[in-house]
PDB file of N, CA and C in Angstrom:
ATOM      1  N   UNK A   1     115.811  40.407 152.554  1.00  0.00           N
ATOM      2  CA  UNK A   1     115.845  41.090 153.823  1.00  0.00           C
ATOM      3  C   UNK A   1     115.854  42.610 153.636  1.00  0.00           C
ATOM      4  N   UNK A   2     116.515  43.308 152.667  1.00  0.00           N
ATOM      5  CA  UNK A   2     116.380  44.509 152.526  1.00  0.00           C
ATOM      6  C   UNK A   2     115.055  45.098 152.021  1.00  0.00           C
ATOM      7  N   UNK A   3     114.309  44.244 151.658  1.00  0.00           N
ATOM      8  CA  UNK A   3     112.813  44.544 151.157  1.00  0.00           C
ATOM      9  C   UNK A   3     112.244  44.808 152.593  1.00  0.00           C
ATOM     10  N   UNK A   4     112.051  43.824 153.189  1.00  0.00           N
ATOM     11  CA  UNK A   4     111.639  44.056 154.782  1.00  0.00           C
ATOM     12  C   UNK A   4     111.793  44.954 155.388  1.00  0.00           C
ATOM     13  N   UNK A   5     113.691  45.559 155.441  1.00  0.00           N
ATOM     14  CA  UNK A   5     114.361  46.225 156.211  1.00  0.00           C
ATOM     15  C   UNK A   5     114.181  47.590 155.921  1.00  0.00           C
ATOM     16  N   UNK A   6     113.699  48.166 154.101  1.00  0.00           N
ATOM     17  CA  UNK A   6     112.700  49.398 153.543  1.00  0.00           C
ATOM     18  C   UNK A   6     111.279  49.413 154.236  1.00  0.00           C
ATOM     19  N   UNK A   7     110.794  48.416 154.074  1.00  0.00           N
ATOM     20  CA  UNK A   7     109.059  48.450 154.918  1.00  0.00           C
ATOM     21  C   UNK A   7     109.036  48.873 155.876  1.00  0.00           C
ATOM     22  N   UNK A   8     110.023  48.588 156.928  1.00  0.00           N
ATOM     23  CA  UNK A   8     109.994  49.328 158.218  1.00  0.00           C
ATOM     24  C   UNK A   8     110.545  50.488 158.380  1.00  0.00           C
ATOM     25  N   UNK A   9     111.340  50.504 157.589  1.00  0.00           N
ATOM     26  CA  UNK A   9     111.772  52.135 157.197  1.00  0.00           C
ATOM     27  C   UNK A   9     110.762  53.033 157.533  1.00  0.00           C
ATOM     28  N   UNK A  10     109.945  53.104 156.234  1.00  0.00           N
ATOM     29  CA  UNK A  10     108.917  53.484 155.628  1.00  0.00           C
ATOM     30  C   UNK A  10     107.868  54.069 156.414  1.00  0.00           C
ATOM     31  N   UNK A  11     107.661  52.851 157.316  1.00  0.00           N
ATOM     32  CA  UNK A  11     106.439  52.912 158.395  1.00  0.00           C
ATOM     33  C   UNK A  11     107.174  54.346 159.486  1.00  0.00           C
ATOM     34  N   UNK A  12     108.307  54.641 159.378  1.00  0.00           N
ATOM     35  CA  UNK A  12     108.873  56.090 159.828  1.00  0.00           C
ATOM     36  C   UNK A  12     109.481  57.066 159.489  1.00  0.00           C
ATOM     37  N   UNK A  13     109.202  57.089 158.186  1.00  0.00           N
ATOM     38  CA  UNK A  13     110.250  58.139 157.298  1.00  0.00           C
ATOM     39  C   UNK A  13     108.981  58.406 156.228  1.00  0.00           C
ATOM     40  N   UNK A  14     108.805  59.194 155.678  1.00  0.00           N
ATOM     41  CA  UNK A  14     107.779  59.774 155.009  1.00  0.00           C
ATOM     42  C   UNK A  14     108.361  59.578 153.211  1.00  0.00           C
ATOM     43  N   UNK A  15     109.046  58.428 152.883  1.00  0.00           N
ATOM     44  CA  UNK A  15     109.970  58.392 151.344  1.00  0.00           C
ATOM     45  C   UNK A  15     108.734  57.520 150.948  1.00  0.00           C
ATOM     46  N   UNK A  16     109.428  57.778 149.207  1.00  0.00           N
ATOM     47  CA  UNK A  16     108.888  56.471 148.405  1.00  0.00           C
ATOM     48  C   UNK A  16     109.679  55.298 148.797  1.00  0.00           C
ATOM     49  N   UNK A  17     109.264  54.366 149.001  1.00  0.00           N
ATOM     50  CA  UNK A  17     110.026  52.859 149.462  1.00  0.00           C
ATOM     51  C   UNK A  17     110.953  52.576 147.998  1.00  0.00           C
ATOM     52  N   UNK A  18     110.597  53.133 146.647  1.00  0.00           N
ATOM     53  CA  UNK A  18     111.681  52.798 145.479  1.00  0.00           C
ATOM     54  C   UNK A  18     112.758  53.707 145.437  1.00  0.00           C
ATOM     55  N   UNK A  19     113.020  54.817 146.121  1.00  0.00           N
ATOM     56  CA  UNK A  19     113.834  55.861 146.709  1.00  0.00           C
ATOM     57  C   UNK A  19     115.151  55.189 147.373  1.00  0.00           C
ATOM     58  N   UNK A  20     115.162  53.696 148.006  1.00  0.00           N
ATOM     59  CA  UNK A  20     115.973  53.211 148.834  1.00  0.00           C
ATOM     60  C   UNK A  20     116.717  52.074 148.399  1.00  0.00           C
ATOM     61  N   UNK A  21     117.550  52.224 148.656  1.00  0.00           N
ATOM     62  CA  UNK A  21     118.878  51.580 148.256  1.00  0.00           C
ATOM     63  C   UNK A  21     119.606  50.191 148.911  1.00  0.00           C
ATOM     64  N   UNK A  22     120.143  49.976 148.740  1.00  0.00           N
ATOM     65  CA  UNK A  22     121.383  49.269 149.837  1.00  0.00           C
ATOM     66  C   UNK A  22     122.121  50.526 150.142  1.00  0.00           C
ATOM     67  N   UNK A  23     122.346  51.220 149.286  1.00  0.00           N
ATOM     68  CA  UNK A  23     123.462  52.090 149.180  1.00  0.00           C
ATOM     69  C   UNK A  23     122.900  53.369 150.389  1.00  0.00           C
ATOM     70  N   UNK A  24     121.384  53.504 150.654  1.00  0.00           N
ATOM     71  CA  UNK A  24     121.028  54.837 151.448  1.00  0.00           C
ATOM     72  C   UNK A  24     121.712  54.919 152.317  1.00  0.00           C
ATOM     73  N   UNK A  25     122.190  56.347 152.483  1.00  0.00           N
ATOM     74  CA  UNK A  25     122.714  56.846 153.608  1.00  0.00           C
ATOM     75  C   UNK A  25     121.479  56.923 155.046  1.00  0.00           C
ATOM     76  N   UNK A  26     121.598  56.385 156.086  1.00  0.00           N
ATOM     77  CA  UNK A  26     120.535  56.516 156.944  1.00  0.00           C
ATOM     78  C   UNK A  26     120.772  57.789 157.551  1.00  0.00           C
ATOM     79  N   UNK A  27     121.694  58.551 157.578  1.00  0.00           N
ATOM     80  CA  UNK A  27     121.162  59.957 158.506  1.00  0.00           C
ATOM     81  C   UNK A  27     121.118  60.899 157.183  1.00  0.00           C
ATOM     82  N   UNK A  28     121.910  60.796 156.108  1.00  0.00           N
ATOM     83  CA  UNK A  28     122.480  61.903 155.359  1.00  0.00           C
ATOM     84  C   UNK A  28     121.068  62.189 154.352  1.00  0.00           C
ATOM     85  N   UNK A  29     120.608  60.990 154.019  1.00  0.00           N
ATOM     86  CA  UNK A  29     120.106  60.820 153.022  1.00  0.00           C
ATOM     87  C   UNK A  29     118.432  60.913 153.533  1.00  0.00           C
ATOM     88  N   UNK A  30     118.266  60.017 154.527  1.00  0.00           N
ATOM     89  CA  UNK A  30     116.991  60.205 155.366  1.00  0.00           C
ATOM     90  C   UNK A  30     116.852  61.471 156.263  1.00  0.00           C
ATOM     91  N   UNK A  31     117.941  61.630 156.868  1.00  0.00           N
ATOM     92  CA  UNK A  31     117.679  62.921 157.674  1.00  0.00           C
ATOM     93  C   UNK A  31     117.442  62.365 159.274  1.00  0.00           C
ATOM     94  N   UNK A  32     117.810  61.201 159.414  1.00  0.00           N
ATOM     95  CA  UNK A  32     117.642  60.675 160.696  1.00  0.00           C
ATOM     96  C   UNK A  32     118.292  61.400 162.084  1.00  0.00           C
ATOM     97  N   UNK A  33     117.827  61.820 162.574  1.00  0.00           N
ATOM     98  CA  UNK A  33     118.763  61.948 164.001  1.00  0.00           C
ATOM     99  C   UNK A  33     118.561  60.946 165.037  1.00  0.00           C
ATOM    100  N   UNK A  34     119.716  60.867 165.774  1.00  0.00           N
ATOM    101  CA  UNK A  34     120.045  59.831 166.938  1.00  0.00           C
ATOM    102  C   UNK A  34     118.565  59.120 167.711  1.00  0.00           C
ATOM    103  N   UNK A  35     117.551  59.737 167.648  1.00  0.00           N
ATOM    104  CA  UNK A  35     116.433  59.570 168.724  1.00  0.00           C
ATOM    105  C   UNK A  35     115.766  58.785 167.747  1.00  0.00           C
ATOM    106  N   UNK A  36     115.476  59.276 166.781  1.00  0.00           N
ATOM    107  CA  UNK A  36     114.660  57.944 165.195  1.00  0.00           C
ATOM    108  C   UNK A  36     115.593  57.242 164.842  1.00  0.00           C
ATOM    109  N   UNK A  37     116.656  57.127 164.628  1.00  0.00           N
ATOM    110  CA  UNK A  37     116.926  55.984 164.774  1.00  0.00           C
ATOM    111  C   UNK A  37     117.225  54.739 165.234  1.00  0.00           C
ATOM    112  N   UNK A  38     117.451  55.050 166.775  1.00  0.00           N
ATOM    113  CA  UNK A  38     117.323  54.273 167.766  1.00  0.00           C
ATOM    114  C   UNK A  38     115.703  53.545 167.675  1.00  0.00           C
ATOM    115  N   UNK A  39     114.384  54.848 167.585  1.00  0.00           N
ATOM    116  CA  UNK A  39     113.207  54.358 167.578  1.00  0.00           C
ATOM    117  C   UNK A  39     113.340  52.953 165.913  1.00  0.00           C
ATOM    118  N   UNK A  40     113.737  53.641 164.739  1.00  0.00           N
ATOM    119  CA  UNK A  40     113.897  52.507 164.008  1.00  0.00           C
ATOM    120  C   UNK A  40     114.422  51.406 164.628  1.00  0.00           C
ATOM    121  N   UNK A  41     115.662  51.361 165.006  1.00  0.00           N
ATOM    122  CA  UNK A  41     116.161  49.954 165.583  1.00  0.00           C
ATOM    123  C   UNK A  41     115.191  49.331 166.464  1.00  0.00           C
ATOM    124  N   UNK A  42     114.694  49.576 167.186  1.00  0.00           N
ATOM    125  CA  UNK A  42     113.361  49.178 167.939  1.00  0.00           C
ATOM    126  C   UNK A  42     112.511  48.242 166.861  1.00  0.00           C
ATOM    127  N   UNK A  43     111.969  49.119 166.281  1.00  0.00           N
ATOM    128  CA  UNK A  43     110.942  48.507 164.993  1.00  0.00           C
ATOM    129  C   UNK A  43     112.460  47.124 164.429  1.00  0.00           C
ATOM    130  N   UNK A  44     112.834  47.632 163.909  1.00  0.00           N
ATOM    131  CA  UNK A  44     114.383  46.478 163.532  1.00  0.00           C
ATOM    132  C   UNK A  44     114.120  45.196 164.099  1.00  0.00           C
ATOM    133  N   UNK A  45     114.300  45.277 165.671  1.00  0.00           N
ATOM    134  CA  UNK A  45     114.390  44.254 166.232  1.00  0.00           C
ATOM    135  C   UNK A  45     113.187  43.826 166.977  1.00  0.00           C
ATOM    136  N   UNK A  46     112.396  44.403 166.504  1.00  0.00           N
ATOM    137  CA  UNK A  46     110.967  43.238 166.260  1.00  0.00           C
ATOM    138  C   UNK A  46     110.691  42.891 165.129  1.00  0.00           C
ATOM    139  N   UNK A  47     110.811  43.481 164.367  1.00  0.00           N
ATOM    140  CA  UNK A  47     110.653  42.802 162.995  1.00  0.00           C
ATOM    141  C   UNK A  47     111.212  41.531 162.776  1.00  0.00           C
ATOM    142  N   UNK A  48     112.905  41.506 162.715  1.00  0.00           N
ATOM    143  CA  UNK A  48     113.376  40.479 162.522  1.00  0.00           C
ATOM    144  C   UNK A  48     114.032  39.427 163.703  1.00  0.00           C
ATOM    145  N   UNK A  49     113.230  39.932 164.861  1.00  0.00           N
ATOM    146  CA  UNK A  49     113.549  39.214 166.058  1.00  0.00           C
ATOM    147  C   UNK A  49     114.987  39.105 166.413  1.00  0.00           C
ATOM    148  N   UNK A  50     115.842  40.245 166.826  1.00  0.00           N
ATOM    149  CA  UNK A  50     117.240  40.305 167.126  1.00  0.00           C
ATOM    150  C   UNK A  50     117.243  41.181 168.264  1.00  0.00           C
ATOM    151  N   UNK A  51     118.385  41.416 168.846  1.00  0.00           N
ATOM    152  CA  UNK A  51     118.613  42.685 169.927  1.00  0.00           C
ATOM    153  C   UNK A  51     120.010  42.815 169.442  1.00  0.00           C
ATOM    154  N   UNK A  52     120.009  44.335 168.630  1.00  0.00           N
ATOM    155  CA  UNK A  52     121.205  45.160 168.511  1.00  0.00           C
ATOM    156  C   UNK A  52     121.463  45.643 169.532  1.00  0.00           C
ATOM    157  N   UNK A  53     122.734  45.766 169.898  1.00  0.00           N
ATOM    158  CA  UNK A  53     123.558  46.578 170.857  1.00  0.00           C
ATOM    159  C   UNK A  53     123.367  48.087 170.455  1.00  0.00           C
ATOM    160  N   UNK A  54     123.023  49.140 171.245  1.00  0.00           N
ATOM    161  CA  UNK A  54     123.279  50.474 170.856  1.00  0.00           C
ATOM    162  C   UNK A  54     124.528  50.896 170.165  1.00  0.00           C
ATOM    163  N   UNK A  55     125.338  50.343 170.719  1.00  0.00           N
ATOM    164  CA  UNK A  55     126.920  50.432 170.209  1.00  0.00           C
ATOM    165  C   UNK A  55     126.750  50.362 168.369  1.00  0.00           C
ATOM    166  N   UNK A  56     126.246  49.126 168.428  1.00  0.00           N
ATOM    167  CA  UNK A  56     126.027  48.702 167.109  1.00  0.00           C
ATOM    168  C   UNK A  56     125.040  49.840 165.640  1.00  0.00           C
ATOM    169  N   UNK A  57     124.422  49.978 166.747  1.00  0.00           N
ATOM    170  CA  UNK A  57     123.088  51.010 165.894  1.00  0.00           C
ATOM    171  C   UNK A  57     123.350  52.064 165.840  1.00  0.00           C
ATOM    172  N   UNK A  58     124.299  52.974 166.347  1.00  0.00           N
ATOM    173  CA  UNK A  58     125.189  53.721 166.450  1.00  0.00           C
ATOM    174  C   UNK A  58     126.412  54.078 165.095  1.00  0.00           C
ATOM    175  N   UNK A  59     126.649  52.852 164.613  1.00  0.00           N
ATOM    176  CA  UNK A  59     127.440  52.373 163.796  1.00  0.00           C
ATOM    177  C   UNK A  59     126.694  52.853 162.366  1.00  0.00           C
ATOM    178  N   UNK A  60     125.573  52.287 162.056  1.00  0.00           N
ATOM    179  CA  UNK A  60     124.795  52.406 161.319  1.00  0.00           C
ATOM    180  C   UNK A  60     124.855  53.553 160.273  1.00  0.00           C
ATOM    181  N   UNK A  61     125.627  53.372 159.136  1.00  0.00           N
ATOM    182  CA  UNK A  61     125.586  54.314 158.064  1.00  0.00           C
ATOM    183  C   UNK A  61     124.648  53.855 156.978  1.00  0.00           C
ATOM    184  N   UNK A  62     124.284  53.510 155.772  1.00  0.00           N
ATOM    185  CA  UNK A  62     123.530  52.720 155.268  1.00  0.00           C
ATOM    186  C   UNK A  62     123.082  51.569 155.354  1.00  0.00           C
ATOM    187  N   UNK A  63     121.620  51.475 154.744  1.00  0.00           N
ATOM    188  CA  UNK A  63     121.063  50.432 154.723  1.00  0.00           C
ATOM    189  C   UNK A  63     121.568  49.201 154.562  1.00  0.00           C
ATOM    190  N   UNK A  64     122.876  48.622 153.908  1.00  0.00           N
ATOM    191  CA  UNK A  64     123.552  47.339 153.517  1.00  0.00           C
ATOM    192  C   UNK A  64     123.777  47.351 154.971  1.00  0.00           C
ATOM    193  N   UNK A  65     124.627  47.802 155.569  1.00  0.00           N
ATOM    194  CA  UNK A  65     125.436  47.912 157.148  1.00  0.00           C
ATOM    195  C   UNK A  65     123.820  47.739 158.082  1.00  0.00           C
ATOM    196  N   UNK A  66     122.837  47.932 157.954  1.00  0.00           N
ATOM    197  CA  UNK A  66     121.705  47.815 158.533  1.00  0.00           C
ATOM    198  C   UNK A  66     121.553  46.089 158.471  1.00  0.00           C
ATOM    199  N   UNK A  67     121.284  45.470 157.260  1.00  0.00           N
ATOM    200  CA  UNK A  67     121.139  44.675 156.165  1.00  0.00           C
ATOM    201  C   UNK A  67     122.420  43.543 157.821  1.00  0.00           C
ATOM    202  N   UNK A  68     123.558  43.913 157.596  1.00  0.00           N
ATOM    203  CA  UNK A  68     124.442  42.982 157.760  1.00  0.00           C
ATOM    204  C   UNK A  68     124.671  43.031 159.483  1.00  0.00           C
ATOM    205  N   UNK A  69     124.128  44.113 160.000  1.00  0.00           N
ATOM    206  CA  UNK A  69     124.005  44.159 161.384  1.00  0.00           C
ATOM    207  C   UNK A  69     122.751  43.516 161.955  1.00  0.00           C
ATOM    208  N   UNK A  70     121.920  43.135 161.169  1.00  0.00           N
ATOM    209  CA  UNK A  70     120.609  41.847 161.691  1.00  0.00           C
ATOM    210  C   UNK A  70     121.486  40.863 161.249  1.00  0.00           C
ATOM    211  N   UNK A  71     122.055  40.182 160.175  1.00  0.00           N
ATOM    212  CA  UNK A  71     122.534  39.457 160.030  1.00  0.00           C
ATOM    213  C   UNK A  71     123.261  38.660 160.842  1.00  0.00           C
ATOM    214  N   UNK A  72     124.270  39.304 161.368  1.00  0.00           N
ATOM    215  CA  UNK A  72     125.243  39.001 162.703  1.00  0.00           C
ATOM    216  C   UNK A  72     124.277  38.624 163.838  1.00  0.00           C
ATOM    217  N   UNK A  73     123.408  39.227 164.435  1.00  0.00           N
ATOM    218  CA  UNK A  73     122.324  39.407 165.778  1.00  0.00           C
ATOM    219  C   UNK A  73     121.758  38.429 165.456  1.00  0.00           C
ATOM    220  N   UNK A  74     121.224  37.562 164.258  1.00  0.00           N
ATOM    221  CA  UNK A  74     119.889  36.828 164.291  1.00  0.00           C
ATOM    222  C   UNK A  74     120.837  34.830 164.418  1.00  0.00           C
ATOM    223  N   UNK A  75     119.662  34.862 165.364  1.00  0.00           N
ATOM    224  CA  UNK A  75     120.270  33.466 165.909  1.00  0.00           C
ATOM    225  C   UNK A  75     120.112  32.519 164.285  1.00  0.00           C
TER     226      UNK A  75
END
């Protein structure tokens, strides 16, 4: 799932996809602000067919916590 969860990254962040971690920081490390990452979560939850709560995506410090917040959402 974290292979997936880099691909879509990717498709909005301008990195090498071997650059990414479990461990990435999503704002610190990517440089994300509040408006891309919300747009990521979007991409998120079509990808793996879930609906995060904003609350939730909000939450969102690295990729593992990304990783484990589809986890929870996916039926």
């Amino acid at each position: 799932m974290l292979e997936q969860l880099i691909e879509v990254i990717c498709r909005y962040v301008d990195i090498d996809p071997s650059k990414l971690n479990a461990d990435t920081n999503i704002r610190s490390e990517l440089g994300l602000n509040s408006l891309e990452l919300v747009n990521i979560a979007v991409a998120i939850e079509d990808e793996f067919d879930v609906e995060i709560p904003d609350r939730e995506v909000m939450n969102i410090e690295t990729l593992a916590d990304a990783v484990a917040i589809i986890e929870k959402y996916m039926d």
